[in-house]
PDB file of N, CA and C in Angstrom:
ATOM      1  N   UNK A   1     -26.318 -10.206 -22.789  1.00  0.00           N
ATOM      2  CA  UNK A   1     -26.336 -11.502 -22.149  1.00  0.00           C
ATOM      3  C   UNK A   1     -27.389 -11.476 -21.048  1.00  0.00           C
ATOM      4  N   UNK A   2     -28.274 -12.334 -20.771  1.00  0.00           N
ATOM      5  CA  UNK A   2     -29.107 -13.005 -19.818  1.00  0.00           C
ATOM      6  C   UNK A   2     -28.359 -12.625 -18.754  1.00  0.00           C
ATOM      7  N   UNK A   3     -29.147 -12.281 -17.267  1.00  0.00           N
ATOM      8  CA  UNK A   3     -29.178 -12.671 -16.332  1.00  0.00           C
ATOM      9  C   UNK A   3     -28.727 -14.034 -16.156  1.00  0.00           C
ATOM     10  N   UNK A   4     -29.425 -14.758 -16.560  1.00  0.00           N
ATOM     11  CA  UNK A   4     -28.981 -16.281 -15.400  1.00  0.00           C
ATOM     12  C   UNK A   4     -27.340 -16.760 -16.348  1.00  0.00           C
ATOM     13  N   UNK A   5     -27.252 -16.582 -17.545  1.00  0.00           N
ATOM     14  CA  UNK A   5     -26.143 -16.840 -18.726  1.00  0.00           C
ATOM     15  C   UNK A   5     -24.523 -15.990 -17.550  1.00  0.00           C
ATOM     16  N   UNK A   6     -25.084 -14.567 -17.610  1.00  0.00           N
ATOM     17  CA  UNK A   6     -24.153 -13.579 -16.673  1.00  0.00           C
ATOM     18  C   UNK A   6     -24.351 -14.892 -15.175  1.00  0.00           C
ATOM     19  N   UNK A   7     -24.419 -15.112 -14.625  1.00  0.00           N
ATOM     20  CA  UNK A   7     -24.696 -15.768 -13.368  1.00  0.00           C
ATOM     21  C   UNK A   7     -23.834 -17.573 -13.454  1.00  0.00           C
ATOM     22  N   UNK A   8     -23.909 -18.056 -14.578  1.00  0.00           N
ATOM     23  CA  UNK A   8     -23.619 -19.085 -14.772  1.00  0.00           C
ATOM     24  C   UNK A   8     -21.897 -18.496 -15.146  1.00  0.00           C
ATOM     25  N   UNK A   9     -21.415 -17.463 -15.886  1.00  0.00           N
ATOM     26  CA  UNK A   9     -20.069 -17.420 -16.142  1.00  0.00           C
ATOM     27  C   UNK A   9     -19.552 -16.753 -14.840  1.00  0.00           C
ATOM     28  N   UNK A  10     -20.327 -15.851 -14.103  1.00  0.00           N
ATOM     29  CA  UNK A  10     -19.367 -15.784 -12.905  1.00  0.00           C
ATOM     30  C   UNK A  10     -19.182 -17.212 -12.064  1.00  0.00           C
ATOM     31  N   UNK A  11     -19.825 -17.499 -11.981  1.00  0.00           N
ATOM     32  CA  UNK A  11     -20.055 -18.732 -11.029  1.00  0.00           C
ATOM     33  C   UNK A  11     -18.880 -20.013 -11.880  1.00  0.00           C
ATOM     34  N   UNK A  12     -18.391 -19.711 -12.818  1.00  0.00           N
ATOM     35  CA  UNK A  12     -17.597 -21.072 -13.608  1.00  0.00           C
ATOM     36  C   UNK A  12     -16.286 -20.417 -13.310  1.00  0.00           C
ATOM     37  N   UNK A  13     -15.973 -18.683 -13.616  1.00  0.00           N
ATOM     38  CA  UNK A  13     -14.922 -18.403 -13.463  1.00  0.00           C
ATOM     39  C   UNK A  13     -14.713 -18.661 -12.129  1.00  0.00           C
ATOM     40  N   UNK A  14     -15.209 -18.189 -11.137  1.00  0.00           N
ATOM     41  CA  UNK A  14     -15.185 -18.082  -9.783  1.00  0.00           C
ATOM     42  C   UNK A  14     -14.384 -19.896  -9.336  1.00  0.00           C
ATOM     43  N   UNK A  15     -15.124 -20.892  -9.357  1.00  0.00           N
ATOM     44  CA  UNK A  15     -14.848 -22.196  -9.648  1.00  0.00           C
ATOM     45  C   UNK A  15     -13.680 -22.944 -10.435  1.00  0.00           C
ATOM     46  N   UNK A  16     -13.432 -22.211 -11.655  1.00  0.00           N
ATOM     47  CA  UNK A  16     -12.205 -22.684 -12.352  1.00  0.00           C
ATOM     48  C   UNK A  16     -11.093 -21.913 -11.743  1.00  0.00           C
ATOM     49  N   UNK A  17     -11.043 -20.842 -11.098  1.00  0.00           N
ATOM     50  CA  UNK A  17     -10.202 -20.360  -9.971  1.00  0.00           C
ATOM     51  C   UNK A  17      -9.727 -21.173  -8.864  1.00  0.00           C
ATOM     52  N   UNK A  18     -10.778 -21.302  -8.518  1.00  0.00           N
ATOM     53  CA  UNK A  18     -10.345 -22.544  -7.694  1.00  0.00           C
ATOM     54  C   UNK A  18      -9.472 -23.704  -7.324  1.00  0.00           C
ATOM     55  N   UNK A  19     -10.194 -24.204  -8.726  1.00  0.00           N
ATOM     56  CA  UNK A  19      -9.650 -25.300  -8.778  1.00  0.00           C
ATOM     57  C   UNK A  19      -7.858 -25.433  -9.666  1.00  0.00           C
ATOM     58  N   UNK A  20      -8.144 -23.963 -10.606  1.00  0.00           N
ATOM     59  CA  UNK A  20      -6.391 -23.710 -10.934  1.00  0.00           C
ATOM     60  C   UNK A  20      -5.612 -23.542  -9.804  1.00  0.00           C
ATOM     61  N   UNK A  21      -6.081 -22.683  -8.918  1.00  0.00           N
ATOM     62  CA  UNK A  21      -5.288 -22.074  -7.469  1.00  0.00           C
ATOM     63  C   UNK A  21      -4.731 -23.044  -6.241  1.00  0.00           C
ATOM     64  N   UNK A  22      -5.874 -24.333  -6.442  1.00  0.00           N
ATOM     65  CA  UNK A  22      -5.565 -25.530  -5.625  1.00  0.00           C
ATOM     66  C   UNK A  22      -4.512 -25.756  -6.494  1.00  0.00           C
ATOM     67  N   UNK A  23      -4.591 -26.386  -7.486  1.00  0.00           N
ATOM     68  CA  UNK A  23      -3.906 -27.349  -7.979  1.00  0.00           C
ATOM     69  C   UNK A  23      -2.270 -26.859  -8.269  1.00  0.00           C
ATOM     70  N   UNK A  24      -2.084 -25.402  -8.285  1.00  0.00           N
ATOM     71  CA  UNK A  24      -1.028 -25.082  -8.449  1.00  0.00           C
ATOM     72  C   UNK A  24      -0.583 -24.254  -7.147  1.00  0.00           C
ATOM     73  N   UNK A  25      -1.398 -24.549  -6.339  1.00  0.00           N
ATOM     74  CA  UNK A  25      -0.631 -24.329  -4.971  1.00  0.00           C
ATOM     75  C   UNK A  25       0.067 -25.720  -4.292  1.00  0.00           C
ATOM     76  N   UNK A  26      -0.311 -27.007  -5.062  1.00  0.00           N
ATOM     77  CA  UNK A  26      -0.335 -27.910  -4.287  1.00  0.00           C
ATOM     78  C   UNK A  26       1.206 -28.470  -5.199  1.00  0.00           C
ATOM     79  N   UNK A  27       0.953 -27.982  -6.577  1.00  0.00           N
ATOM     80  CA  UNK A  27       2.354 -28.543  -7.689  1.00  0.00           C
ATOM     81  C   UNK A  27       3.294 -27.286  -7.227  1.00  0.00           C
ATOM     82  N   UNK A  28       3.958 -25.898  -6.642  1.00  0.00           N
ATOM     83  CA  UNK A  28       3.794 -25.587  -5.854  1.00  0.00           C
ATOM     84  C   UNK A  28       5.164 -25.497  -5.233  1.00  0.00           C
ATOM     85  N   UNK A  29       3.973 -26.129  -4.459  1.00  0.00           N
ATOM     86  CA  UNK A  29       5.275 -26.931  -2.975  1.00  0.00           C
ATOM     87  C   UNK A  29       5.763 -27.602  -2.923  1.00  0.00           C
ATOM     88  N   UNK A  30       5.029 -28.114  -3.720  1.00  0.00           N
ATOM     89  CA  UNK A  30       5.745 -30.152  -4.212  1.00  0.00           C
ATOM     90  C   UNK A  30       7.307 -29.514  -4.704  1.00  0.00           C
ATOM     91  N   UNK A  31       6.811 -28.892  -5.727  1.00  0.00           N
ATOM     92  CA  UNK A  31       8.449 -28.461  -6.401  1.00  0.00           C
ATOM     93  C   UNK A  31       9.509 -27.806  -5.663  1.00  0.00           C
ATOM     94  N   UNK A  32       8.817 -26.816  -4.700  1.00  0.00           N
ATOM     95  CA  UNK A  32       9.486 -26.335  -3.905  1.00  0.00           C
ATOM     96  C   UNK A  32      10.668 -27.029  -2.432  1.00  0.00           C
ATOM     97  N   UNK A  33       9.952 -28.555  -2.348  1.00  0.00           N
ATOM     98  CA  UNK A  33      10.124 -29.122  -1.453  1.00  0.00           C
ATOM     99  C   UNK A  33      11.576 -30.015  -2.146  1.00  0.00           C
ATOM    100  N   UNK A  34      11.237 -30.253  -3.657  1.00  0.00           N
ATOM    101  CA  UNK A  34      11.987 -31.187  -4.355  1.00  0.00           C
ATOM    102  C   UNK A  34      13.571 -30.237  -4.422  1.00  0.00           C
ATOM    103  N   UNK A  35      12.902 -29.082  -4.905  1.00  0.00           N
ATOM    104  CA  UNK A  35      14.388 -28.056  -5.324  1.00  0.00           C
ATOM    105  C   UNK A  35      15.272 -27.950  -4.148  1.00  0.00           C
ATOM    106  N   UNK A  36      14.371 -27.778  -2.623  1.00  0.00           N
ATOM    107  CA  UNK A  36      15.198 -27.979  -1.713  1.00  0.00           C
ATOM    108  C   UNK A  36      16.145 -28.976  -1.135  1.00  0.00           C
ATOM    109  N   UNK A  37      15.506 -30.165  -1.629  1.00  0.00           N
ATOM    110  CA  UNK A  37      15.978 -31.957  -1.300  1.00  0.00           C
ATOM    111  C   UNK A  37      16.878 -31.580  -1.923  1.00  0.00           C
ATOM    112  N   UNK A  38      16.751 -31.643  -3.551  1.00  0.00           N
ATOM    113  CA  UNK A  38      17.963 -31.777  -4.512  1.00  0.00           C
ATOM    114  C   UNK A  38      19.013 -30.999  -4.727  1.00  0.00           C
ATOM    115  N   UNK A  39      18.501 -29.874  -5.038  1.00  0.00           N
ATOM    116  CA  UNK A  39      19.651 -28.682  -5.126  1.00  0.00           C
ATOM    117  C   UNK A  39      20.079 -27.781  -3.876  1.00  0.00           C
ATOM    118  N   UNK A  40      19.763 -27.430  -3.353  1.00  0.00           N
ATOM    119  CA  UNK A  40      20.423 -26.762  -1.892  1.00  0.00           C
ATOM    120  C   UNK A  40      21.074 -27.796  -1.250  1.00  0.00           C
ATOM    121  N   UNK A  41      20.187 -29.082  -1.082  1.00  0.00           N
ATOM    122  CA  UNK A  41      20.880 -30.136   0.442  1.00  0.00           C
ATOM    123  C   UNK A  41      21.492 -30.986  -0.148  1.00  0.00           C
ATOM    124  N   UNK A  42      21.786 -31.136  -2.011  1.00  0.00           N
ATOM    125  CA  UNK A  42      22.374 -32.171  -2.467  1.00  0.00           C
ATOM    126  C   UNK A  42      22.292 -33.717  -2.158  1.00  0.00           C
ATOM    127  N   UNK A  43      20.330 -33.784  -2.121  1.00  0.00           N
ATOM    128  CA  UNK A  43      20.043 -34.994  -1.595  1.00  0.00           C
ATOM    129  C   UNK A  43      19.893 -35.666  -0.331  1.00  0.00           C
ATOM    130  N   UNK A  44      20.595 -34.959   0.689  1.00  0.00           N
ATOM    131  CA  UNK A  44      20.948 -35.498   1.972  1.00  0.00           C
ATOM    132  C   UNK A  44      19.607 -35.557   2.628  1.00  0.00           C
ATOM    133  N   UNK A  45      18.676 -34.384   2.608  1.00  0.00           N
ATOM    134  CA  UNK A  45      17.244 -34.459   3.295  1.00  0.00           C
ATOM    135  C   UNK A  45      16.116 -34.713   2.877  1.00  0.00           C
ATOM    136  N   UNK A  46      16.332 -35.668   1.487  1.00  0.00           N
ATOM    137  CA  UNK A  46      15.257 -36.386   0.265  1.00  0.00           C
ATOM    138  C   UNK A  46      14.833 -37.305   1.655  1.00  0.00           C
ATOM    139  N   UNK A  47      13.324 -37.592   1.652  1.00  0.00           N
ATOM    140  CA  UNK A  47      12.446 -36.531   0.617  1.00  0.00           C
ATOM    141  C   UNK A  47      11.564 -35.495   2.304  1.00  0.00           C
ATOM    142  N   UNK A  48      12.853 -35.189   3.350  1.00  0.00           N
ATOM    143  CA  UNK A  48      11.640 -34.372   3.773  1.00  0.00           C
ATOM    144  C   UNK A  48      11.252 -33.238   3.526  1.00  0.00           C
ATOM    145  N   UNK A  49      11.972 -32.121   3.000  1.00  0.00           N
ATOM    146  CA  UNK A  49      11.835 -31.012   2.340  1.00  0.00           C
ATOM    147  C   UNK A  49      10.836 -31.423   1.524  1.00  0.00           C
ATOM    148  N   UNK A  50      10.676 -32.558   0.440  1.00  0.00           N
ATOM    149  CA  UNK A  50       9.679 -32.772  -0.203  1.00  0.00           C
ATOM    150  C   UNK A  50       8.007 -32.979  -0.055  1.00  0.00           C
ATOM    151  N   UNK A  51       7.667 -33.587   1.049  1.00  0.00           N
ATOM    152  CA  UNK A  51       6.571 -33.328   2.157  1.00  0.00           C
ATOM    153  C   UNK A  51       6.551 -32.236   2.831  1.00  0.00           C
ATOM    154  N   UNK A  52       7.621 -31.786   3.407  1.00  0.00           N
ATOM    155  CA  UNK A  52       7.199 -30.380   3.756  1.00  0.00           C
ATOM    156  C   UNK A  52       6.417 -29.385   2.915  1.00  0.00           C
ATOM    157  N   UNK A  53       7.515 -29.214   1.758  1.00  0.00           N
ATOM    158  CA  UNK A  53       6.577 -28.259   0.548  1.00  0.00           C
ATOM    159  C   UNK A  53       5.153 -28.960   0.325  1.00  0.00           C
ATOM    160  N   UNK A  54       5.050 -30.110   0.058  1.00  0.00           N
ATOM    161  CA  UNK A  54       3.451 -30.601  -0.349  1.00  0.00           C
ATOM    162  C   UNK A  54       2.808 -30.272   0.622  1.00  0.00           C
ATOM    163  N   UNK A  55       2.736 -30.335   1.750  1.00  0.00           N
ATOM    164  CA  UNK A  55       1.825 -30.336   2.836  1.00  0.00           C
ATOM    165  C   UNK A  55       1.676 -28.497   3.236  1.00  0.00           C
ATOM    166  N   UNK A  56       2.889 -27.667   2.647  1.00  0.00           N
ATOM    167  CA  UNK A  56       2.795 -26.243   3.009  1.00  0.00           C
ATOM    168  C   UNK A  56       1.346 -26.172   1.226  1.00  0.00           C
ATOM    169  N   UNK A  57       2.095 -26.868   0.462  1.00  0.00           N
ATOM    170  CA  UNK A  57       1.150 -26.670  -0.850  1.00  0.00           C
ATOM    171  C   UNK A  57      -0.290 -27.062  -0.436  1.00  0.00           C
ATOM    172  N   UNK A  58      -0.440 -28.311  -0.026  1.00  0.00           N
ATOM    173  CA  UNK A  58      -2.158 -28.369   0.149  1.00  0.00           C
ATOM    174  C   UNK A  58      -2.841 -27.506   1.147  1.00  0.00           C
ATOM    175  N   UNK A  59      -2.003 -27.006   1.987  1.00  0.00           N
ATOM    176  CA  UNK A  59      -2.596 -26.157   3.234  1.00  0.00           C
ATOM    177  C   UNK A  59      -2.874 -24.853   2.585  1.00  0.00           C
ATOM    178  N   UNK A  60      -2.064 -24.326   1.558  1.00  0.00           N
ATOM    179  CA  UNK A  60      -2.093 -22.641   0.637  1.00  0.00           C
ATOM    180  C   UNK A  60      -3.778 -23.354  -0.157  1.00  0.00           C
ATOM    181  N   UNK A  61      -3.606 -24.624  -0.400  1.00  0.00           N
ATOM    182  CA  UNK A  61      -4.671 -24.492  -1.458  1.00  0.00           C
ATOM    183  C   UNK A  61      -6.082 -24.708  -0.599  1.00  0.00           C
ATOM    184  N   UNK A  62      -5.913 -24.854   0.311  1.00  0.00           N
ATOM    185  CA  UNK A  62      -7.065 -25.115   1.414  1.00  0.00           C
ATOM    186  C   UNK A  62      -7.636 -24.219   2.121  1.00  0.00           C
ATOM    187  N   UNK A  63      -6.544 -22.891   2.229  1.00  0.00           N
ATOM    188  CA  UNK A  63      -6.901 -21.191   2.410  1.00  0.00           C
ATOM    189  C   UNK A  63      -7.767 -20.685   1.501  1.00  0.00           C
ATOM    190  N   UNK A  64      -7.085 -20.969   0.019  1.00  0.00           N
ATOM    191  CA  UNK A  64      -8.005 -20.947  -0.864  1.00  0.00           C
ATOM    192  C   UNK A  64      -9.276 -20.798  -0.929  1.00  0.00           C
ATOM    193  N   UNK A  65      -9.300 -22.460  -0.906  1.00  0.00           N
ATOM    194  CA  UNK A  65     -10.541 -22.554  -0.352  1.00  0.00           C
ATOM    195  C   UNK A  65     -11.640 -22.200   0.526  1.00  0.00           C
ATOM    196  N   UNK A  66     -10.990 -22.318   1.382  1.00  0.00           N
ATOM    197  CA  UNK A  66     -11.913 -21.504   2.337  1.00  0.00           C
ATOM    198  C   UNK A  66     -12.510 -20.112   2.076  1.00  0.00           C
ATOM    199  N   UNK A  67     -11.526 -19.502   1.362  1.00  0.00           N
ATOM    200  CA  UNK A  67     -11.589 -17.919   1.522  1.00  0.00           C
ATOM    201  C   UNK A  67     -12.650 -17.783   0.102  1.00  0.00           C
ATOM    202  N   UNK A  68     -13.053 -18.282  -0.872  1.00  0.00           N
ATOM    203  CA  UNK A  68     -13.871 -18.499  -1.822  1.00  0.00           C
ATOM    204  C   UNK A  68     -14.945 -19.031  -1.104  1.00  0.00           C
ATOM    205  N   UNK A  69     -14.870 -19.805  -0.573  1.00  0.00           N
ATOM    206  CA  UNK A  69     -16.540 -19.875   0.317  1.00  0.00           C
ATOM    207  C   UNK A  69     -17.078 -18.696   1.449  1.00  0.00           C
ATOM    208  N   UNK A  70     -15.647 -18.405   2.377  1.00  0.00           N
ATOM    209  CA  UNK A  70     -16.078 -16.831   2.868  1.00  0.00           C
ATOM    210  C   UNK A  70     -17.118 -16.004   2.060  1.00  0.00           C
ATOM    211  N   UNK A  71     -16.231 -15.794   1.031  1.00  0.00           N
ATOM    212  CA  UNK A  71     -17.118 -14.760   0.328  1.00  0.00           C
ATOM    213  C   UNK A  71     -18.378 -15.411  -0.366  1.00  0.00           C
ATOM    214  N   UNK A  72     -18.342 -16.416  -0.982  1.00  0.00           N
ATOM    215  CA  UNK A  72     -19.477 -16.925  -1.830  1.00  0.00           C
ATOM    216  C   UNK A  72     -20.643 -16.648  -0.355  1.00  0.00           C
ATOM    217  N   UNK A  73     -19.812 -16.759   0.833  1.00  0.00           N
ATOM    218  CA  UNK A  73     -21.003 -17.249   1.798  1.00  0.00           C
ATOM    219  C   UNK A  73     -21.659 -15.911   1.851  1.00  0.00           C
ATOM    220  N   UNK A  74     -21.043 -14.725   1.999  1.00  0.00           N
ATOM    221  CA  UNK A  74     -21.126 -13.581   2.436  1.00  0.00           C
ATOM    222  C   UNK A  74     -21.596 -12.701   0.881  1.00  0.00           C
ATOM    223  N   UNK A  75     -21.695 -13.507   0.059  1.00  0.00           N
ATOM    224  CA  UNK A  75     -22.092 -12.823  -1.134  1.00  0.00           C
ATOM    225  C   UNK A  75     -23.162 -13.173  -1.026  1.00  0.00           C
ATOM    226  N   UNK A  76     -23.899 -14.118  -0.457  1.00  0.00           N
ATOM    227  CA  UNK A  76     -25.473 -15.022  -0.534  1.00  0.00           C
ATOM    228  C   UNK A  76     -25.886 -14.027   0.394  1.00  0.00           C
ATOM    229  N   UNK A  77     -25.449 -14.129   2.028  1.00  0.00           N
ATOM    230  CA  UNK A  77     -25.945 -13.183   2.954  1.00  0.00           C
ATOM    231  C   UNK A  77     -26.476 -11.780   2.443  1.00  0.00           C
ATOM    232  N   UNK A  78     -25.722 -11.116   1.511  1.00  0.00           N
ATOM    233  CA  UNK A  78     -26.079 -10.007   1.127  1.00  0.00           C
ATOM    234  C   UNK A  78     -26.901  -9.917  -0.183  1.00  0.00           C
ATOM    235  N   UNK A  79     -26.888 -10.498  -0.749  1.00  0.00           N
ATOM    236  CA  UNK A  79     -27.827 -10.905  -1.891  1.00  0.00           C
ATOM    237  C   UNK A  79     -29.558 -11.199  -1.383  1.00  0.00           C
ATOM    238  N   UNK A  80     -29.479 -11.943  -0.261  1.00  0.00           N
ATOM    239  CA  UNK A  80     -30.684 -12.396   0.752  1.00  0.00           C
ATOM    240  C   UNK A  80     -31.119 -11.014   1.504  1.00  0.00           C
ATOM    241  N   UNK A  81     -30.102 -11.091   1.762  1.00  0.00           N
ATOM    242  CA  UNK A  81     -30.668  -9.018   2.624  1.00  0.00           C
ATOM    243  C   UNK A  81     -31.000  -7.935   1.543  1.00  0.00           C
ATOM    244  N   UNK A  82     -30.533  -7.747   0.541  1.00  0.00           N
ATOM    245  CA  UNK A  82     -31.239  -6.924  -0.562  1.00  0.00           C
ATOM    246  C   UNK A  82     -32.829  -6.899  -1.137  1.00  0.00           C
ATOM    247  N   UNK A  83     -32.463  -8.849  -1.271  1.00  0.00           N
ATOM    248  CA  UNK A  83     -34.415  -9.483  -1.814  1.00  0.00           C
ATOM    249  C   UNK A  83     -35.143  -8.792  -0.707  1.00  0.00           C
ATOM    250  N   UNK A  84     -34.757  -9.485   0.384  1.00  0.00           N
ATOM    251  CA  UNK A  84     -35.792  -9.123   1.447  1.00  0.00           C
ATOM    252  C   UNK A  84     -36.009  -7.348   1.626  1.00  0.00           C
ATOM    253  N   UNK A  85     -34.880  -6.548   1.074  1.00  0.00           N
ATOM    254  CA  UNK A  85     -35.598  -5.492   1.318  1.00  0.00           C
ATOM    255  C   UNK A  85     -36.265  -4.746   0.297  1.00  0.00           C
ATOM    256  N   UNK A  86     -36.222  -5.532  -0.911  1.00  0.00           N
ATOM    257  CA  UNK A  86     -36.855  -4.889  -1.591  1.00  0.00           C
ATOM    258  C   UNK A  86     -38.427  -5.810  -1.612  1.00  0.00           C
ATOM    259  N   UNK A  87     -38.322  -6.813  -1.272  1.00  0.00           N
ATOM    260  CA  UNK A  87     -39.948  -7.196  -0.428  1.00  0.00           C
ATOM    261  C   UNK A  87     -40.349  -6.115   0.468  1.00  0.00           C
ATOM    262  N   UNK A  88     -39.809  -5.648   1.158  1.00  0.00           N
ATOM    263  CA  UNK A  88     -40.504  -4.769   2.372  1.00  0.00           C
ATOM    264  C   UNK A  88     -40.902  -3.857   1.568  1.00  0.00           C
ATOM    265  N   UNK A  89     -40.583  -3.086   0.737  1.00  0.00           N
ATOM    266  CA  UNK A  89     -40.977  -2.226   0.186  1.00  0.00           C
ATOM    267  C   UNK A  89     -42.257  -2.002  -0.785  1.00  0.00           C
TER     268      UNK A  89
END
C-alpha cells in the first residue's frame, strides 16, 4: 500500500473513532440517566437523572474529543520536527 493510501486509512480510522466514541458516549448516559429515572427511583425523579446522564454523556464525548486532537496536535508537532531535521542534514 501507498504512502498517502496508508495515511488516508489511519486518518479515517482515527476519525470513525471518534465519531463512534461520541456518539456512544452520548447514547450512554442518556440510557444511564433513563435506567436511573425508571428503574431505581420508580419514576419519581423523571426526567432529571435523565439530563444528568446526557449531559455526563456529551461531556465523556467531548474528552474524547479533545484528547484526539491532543495527540493529532502533537503527532503534527513531531512529524514537523523530524522534516525539519532531516532538512538540516
Amino acid at each position: 500500500m501507498s504512502g498517502v493510501k496508508k495515511e488516508f486509512v489511519h486518518l479515517l480510522a482515527n476519525y470513525g473513532h471518534v465519531g463512534f466514541t461520541f456518539a456512544t458516549s452520548i447514547v450512554l448516559g442518556f440510557a444511564g440517566g433513563v435506567l436511573l429515572d425508571q428503574k431505581v427511583f420508580n419514576g419519581k425523579t423523571a426526567p432529571w437523572f435523565t439530563f444528568i446522564g446526557l449531559a455526563f454523556g456529551i461531556a465523556a464525548g467531548y474528552k474524547t474529543l479533545l484528547d484526539v486532537v491532543r495527540v493529532a496536535q502533537a503527532d503534527e508537532k513531531r512529524q514537523a520536527r523530524e522534516e525539519q531535521e532531516r532538512h538540516e542534514r
